[in-house]
N, C-alpha and C. Protein backbone atom coordinates (compact mmCIF):
# COMPACT_ATOMS: atom_id res chain seq x y z
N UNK A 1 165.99 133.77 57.09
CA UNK A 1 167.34 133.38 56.74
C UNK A 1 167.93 132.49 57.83
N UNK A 2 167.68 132.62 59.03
CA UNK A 2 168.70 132.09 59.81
C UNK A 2 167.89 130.95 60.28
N UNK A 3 166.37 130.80 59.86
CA UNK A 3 165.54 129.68 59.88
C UNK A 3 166.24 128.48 58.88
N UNK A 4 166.33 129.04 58.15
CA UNK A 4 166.81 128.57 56.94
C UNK A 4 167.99 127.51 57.32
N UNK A 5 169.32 128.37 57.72
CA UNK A 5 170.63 127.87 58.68
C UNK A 5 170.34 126.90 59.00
N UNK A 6 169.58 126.91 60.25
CA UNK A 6 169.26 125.96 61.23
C UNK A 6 168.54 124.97 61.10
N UNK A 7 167.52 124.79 59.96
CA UNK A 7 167.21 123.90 58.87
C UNK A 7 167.71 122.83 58.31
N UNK A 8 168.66 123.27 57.84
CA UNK A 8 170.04 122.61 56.79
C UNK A 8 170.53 121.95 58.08
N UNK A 9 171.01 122.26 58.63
CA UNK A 9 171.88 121.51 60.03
C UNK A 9 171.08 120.44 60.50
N UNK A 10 169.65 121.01 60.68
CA UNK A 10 169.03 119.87 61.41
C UNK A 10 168.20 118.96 60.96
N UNK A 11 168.05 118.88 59.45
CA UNK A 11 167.30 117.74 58.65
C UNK A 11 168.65 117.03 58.21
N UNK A 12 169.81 116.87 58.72
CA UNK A 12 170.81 116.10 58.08
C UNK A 12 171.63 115.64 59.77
N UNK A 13 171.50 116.05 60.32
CA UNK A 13 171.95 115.62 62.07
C UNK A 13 171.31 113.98 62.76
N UNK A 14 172.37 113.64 63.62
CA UNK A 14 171.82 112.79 64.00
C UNK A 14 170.98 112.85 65.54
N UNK A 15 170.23 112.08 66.10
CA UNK A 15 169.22 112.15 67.08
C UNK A 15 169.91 113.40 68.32
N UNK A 16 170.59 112.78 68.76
CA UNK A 16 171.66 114.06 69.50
C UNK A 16 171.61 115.24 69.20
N UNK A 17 172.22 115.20 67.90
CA UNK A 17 172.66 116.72 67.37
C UNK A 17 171.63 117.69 67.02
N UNK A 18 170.64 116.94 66.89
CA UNK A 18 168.68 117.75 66.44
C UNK A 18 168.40 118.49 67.54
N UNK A 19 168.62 117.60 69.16
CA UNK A 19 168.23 118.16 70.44
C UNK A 19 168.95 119.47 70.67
N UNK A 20 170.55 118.66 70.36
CA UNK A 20 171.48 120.69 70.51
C UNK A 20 171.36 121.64 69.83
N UNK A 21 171.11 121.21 68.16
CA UNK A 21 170.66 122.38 67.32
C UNK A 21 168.96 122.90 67.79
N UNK A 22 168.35 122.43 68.15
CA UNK A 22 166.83 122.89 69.03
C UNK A 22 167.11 123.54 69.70
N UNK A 23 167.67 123.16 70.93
CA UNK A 23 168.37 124.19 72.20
C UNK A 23 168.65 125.52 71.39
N UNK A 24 169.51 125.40 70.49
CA UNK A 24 169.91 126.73 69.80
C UNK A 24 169.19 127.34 69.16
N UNK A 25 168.00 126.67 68.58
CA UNK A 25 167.11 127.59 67.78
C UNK A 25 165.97 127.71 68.74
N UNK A 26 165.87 127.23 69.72
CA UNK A 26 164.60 127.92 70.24
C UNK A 26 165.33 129.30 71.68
N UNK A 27 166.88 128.83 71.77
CA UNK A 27 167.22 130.13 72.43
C UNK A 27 167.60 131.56 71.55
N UNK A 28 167.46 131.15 70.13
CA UNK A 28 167.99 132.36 69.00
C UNK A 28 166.70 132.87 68.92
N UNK A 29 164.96 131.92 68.77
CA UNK A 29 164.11 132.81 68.11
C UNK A 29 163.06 132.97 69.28
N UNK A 30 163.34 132.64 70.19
CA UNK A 30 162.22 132.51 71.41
C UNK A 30 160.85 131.92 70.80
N UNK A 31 160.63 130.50 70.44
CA UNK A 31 159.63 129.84 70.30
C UNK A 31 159.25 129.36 71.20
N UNK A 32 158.52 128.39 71.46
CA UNK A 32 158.00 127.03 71.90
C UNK A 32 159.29 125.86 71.18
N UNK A 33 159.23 125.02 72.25
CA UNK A 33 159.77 123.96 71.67
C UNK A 33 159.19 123.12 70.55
N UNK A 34 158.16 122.76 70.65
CA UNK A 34 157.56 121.92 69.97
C UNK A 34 157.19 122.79 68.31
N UNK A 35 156.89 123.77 68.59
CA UNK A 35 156.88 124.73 67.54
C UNK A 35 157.68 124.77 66.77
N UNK A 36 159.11 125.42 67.62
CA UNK A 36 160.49 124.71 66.95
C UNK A 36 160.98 123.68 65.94
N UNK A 37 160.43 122.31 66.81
CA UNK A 37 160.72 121.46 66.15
C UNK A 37 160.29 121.52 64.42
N UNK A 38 158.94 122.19 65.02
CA UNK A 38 157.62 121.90 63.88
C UNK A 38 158.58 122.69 62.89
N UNK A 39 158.59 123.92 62.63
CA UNK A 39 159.04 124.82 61.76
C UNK A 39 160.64 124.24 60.93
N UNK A 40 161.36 123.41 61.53
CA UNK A 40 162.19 123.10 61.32
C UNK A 40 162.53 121.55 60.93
N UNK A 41 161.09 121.37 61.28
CA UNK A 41 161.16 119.72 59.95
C UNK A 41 160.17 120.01 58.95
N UNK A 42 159.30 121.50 58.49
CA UNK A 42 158.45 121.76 57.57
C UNK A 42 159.09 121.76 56.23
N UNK A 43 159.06 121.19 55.34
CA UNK A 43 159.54 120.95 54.08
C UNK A 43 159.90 123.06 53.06
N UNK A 44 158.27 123.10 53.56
CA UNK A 44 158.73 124.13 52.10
C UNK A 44 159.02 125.31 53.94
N UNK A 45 159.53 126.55 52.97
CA UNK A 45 160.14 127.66 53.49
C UNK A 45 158.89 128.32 54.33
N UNK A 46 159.20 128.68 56.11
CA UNK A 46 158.73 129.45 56.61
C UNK A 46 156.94 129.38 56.47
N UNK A 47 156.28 128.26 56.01
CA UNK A 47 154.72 127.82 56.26
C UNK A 47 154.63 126.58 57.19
N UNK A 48 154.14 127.37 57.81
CA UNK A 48 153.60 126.62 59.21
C UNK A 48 152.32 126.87 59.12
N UNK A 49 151.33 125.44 58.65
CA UNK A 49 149.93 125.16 58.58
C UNK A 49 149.26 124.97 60.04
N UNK A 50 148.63 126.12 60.55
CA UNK A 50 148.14 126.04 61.81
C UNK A 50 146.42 125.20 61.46
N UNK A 51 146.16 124.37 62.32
CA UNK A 51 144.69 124.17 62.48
C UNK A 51 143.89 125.02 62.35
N UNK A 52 142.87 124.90 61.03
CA UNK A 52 141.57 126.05 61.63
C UNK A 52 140.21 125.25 61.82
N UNK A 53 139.54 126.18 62.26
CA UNK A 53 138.36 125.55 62.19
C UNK A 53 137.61 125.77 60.72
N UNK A 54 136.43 124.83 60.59
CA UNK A 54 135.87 124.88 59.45
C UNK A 54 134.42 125.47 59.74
N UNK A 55 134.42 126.49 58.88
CA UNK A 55 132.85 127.02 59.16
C UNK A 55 132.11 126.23 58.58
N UNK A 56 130.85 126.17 59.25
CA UNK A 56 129.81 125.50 58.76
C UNK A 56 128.83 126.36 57.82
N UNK A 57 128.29 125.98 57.00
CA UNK A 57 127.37 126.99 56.02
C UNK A 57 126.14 127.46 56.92
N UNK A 58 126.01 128.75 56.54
CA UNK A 58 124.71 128.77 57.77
C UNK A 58 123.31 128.39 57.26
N UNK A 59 122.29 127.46 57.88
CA UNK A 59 121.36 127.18 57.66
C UNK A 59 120.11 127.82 57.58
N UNK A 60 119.91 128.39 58.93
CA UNK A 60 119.06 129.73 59.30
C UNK A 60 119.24 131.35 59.04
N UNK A 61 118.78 132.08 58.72
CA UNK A 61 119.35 133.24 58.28
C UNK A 61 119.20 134.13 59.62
N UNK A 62 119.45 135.94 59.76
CA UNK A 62 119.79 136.29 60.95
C UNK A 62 117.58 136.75 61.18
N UNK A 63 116.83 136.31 60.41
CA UNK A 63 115.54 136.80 60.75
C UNK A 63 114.85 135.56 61.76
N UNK A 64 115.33 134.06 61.06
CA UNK A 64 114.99 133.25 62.21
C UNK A 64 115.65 132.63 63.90
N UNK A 65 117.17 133.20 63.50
CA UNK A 65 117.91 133.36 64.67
C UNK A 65 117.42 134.51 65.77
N UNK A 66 116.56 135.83 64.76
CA UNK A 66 116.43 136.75 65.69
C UNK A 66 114.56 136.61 66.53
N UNK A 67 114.19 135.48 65.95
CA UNK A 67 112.50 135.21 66.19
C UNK A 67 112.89 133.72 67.00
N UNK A 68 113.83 133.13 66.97
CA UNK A 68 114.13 131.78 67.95
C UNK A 68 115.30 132.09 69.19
N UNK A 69 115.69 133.29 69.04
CA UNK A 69 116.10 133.47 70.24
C UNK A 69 114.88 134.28 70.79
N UNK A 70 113.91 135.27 70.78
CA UNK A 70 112.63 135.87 71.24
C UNK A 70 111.92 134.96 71.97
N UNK A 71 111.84 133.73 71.18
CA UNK A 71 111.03 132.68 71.52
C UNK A 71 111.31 131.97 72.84
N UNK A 72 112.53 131.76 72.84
CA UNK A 72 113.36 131.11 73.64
C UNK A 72 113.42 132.45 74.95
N UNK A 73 113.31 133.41 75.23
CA UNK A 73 113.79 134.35 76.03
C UNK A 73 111.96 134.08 76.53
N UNK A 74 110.75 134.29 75.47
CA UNK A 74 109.54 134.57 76.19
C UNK A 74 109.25 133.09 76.89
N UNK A 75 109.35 131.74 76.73
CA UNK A 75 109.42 130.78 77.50
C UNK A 75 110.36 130.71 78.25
N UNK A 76 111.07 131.39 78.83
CA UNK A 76 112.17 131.39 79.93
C UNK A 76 113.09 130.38 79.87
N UNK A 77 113.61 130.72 78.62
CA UNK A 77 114.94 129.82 78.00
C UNK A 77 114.72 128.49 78.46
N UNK A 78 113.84 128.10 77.83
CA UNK A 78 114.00 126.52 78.01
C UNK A 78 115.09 125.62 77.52
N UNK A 79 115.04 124.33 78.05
CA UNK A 79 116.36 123.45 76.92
C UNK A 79 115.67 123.24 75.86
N UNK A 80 116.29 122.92 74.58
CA UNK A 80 116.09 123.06 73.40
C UNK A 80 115.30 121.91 72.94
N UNK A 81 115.35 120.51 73.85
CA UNK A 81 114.33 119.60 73.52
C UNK A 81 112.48 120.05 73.48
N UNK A 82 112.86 120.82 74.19
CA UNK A 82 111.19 121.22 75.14
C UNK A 82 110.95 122.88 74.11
N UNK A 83 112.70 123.65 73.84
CA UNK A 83 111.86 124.64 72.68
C UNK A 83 111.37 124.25 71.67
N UNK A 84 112.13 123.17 70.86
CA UNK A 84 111.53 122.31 69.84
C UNK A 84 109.88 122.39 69.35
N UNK A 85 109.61 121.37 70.37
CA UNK A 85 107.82 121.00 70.84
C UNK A 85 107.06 121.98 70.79
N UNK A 86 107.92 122.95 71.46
CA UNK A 86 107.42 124.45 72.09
C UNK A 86 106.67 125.33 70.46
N UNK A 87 107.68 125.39 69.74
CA UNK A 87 107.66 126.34 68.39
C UNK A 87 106.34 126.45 67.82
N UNK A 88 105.82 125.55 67.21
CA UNK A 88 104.86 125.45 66.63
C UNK A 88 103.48 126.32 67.55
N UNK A 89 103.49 126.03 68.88
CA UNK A 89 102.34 126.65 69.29
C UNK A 89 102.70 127.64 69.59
N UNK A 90 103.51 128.33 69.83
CA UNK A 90 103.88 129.29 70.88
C UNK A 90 103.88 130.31 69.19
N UNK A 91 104.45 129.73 68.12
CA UNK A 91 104.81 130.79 67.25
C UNK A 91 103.17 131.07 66.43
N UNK A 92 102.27 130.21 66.77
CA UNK A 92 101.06 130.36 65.98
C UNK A 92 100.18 131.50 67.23
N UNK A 93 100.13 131.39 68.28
CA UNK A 93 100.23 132.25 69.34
C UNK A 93 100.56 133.73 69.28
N UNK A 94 101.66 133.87 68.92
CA UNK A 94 102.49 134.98 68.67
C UNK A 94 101.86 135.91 67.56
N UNK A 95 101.53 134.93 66.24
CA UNK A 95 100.89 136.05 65.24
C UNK A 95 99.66 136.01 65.76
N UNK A 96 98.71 134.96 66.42
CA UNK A 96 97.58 135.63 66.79
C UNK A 96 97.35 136.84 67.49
N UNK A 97 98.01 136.88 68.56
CA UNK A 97 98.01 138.42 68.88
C UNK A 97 98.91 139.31 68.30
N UNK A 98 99.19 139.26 67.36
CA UNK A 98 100.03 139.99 66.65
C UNK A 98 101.08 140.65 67.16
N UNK A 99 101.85 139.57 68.26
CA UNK A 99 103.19 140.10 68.57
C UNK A 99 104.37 140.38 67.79
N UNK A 100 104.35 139.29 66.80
CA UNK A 100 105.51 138.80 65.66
C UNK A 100 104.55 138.93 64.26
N UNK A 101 105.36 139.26 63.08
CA UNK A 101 104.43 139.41 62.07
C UNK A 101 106.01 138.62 61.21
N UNK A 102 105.58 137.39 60.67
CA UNK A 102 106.65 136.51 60.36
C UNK A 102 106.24 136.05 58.99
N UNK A 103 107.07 136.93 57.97
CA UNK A 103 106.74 135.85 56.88
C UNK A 103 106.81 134.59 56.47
N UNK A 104 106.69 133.91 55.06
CA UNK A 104 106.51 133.02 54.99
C UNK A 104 107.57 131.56 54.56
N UNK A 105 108.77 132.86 54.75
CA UNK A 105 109.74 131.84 54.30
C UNK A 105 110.42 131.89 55.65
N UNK A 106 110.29 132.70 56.49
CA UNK A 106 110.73 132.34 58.40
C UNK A 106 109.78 131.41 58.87
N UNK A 107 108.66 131.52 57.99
CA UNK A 107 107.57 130.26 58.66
C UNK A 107 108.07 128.85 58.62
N UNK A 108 108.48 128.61 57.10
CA UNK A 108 109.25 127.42 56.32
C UNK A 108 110.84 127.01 57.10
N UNK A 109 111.34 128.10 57.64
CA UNK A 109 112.31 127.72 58.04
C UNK A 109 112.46 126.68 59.37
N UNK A 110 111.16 127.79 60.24
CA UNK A 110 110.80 127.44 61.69
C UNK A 110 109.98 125.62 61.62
N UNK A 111 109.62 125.48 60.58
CA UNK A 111 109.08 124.24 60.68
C UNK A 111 110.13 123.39 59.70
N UNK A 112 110.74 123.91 59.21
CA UNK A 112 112.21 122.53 58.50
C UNK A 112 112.68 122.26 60.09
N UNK A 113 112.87 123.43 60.88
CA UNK A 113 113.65 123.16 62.28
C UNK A 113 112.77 122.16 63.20
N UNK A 114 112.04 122.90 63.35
CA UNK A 114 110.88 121.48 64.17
C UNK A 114 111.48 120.16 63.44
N UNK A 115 110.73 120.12 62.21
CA UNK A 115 110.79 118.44 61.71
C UNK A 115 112.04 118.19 61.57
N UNK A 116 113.52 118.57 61.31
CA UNK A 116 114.54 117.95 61.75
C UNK A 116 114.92 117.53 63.29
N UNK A 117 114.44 118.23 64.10
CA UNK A 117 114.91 118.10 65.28
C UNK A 117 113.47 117.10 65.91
């Protein structure tokens, strides 16, 4: 309601009178200034559109995240150019001695990742 008030006053004020009605609404609601402002040149009632982030769809599921971080920990966290290269042998390695037992669609995944990268 009293957003509201202070609204009306200050989308019809001139350059001056915006700064004193601010002063007053950011000492009535304890905002931020700039916040202030924001909320009080927002058209519709009391929505204030904050930034979000946008998730990305996930590509890898949590079985090849949990076999490419392994990977990455048994080569002593390399940088990711050099895990890249790394994958292919190290993961054909792995089922030979039957450390990892990786089906065949974590197989497919691990090599879409290679050949994109």
């Amino acid at each position: 309601m009293m957003v509201q008030v202070f609204k009306e006053k200050y989308l019809w004020a001139s350059k001056k009178e915006k700064s004193l009605i601010l002063d007053q609404f950011v000492e009535a609601t304890g905002y931020n200034r700039s916040y202030a402002r924001t909320v009080l040149r927002k058209k519709k009632d009391n929505v204030v559109k904050l930034w979000s982030r946008k998730k990305r769809k996930t590509v890898y599921d949590d079985n090849v995240k949990f076999y490419l971080e392994k990977i990455w920990e048994i080569l002593d966290r390399i940088c990711a150019k050099r895990l890249v290269k790394a994958i292919p042998d190290t993961l054909a390695k792995l089922e030979q001695f039957k450390v990892f037992r990786i089906d065949s669609n974590t197989k497919k995944a691990f090599f879409r990742l290679v050949q994109q990268l």
